[in-house]
Every structure is written in structure tokens, then in C-alpha cells.
C-alpha atoms as a PDB file:
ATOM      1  CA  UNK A   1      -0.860 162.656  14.030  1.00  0.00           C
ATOM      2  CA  UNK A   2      -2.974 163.538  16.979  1.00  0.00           C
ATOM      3  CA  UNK A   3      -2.902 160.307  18.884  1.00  0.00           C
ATOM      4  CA  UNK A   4      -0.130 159.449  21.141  1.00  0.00           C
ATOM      5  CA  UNK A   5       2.354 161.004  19.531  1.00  0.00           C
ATOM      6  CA  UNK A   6       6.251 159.838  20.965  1.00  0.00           C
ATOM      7  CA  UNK A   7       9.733 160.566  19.918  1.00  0.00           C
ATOM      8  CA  UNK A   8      11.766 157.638  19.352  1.00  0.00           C
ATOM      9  CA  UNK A   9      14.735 159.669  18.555  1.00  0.00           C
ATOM     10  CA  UNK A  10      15.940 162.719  18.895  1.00  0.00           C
ATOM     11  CA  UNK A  11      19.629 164.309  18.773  1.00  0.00           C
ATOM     12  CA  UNK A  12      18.665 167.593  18.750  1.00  0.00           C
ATOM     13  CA  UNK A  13      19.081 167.948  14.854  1.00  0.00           C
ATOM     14  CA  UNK A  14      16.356 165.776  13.722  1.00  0.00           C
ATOM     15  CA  UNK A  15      13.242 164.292  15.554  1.00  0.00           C
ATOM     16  CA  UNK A  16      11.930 161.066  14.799  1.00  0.00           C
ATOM     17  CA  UNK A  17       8.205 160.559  16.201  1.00  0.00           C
ATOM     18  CA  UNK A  18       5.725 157.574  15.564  1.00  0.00           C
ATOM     19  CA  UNK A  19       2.136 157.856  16.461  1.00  0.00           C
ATOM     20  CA  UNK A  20      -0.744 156.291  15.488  1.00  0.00           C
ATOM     21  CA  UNK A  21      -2.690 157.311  12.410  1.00  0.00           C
ATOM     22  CA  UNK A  22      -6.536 158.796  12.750  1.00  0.00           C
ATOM     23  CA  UNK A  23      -8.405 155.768  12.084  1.00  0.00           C
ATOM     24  CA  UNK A  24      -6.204 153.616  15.084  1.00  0.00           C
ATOM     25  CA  UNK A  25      -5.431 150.766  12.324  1.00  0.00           C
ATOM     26  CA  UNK A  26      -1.833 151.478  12.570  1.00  0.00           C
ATOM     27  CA  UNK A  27       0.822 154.299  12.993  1.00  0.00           C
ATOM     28  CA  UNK A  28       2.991 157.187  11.114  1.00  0.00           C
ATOM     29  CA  UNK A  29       7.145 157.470  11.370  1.00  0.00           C
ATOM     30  CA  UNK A  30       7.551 161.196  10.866  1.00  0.00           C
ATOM     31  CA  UNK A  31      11.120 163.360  10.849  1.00  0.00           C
ATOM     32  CA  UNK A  32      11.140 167.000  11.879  1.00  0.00           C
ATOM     33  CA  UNK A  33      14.311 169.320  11.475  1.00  0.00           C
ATOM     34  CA  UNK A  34      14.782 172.851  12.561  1.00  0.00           C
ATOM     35  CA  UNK A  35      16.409 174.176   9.376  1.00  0.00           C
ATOM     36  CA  UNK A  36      17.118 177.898  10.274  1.00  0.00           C
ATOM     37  CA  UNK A  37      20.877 177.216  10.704  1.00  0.00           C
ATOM     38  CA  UNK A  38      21.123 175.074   7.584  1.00  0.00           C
ATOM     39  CA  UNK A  39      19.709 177.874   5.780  1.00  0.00           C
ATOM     40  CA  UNK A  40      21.959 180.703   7.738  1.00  0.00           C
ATOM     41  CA  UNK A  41      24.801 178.343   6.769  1.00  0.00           C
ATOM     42  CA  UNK A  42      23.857 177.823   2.809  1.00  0.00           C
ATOM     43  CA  UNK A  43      23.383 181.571   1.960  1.00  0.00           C
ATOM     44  CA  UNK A  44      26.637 182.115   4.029  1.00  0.00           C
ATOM     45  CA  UNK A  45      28.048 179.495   1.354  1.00  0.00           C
ATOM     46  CA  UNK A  46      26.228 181.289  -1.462  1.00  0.00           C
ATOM     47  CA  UNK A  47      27.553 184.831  -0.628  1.00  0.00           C
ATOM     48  CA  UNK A  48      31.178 183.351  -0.083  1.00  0.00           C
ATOM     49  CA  UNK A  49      31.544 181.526  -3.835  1.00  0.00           C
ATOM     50  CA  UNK A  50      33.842 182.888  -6.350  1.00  0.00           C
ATOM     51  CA  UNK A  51      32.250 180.920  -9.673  1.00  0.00           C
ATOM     52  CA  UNK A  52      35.775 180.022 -10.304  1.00  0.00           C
ATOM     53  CA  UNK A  53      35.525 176.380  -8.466  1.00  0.00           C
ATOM     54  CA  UNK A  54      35.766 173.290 -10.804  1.00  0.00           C
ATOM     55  CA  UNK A  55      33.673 171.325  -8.259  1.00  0.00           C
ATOM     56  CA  UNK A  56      31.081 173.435  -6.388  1.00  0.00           C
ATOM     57  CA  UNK A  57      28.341 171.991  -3.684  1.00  0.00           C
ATOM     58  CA  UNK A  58      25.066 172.913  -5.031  1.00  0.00           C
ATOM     59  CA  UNK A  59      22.485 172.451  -2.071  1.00  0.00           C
ATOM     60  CA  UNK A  60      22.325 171.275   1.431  1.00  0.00           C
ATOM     61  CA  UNK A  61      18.616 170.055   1.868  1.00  0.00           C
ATOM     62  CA  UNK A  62      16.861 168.644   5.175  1.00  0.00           C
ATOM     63  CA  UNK A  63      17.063 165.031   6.005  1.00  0.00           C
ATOM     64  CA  UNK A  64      13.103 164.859   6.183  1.00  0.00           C
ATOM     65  CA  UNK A  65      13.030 166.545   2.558  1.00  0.00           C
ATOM     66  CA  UNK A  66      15.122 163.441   1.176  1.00  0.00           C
ATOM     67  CA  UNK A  67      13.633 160.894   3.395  1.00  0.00           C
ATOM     68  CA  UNK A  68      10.379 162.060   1.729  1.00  0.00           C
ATOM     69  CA  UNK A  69      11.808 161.573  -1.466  1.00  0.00           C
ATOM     70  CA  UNK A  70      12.725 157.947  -0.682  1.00  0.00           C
ATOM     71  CA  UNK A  71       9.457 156.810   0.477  1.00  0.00           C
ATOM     72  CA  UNK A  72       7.970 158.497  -2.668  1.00  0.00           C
ATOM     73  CA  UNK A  73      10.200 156.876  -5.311  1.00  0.00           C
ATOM     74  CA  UNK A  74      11.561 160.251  -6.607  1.00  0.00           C
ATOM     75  CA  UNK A  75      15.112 160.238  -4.711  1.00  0.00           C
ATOM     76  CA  UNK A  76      16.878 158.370  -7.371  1.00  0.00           C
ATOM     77  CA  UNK A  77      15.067 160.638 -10.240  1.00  0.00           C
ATOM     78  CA  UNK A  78      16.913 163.164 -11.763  1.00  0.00           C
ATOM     79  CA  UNK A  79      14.248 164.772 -13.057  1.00  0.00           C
ATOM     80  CA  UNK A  80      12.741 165.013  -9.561  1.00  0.00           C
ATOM     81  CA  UNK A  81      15.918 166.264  -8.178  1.00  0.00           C
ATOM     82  CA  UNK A  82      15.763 169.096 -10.671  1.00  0.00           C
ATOM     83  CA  UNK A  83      12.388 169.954 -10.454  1.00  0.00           C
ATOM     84  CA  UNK A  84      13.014 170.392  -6.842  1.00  0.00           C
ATOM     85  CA  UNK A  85      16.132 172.231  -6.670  1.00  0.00           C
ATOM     86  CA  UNK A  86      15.025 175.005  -9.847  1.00  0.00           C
ATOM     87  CA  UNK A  87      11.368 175.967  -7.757  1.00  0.00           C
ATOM     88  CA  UNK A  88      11.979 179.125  -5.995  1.00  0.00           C
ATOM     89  CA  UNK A  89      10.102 177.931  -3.406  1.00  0.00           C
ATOM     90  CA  UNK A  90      13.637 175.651  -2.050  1.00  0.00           C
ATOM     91  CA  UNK A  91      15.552 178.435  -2.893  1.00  0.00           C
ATOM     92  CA  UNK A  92      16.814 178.284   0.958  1.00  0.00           C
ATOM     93  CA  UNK A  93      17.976 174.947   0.319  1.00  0.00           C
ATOM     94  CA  UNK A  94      20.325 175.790  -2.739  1.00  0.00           C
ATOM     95  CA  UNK A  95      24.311 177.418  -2.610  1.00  0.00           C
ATOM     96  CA  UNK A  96      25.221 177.810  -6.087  1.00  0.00           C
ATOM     97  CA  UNK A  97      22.879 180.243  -8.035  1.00  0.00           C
ATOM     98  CA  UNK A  98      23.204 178.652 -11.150  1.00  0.00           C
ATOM     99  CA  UNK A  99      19.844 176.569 -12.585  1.00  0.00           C
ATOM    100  CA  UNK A 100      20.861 172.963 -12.656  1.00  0.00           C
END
């Protein structure tokens, strides 16, 4: 996305740009999110669990991270959503410990 690149929306969560795509032929919707203070706030979540709660939130993940997972058909997969939330790599993302 090196070609007149614009935000169409930003609320100083998430940042929506549009520009248009290498080849000029037509353009790319894009989301950005600083996720430092989701992740500050999900390990504070993590450290403050007992393992006694019947219902328990199991990850906070970035709104470009699901809209992602919309546009590639895996949002509504389970297996997807599993895959995802068990790699180490979106550990960040995750407040209870447990493997789902």
C-alpha cells in the first residue's frame, strides 16, 4: 500500500485506511490497532483469575485479527478459532491459560 494511502477513519483505537493497490487497477481497505494496552490489560486479567469462575473470558483479540478472519472465511470455524487461540505465537491475545 504505497500509493496514496488515506485514513477514512480513525478514533484513535483503530485506523481504517484505503489506498490503491500496486498495479493502480483498484484499492486495499486495511485496519491497524495499537494493541499494547489490550495486551497490558489481558495479562492483568490473566494474573487476576482464581480458576474457580463457572464462566471465564478466554481472549480479547484485535479488531483487525477478526476482521481478517471474516474476509478469509475462517471467523465462523471453530477449528480456526482454536488453531489460533492454542499457537503460542497469540499468546498476548489469550486470559485464561487453559488450551481450548
Amino acid at each position: 500500500m504505497d500509493h496514496e494511502k488515506f485514513d477514512y477513519h480513525n478514533d484513535g483505537v483503530v485506523r481504517r485506511h484505503a489506498a490503491n493497490d500496486r498495479n493502480g487497477e483498484g484499492f486495499v481497505i486495511a485496519s491497524e490497532m495499537e494493541c499494547e494496552r489490550v495486551i497490558q490489560e489481558n495479562r492483568a486479567l490473566r494474573e487476576s483469575q482464581t480458576g474457580k469462575e463457572q464462566f471465564r473470558l478466554v481472549a480479547r483479540i484485535p479488531l483487525p485479527l477478526a476482521e481478517g478472519m471474516m474476509r478469509d472465511g475462517s471467523f465462523h470455524d471453530e477449528d480456526a478459532w482454536k488453531k489460533l487461540l492454542n499457537n503460542p505465537e497469540y499468546r498476548a491475545f489469550r486470559v485464561w491459560e487453559g488450551r481450548i
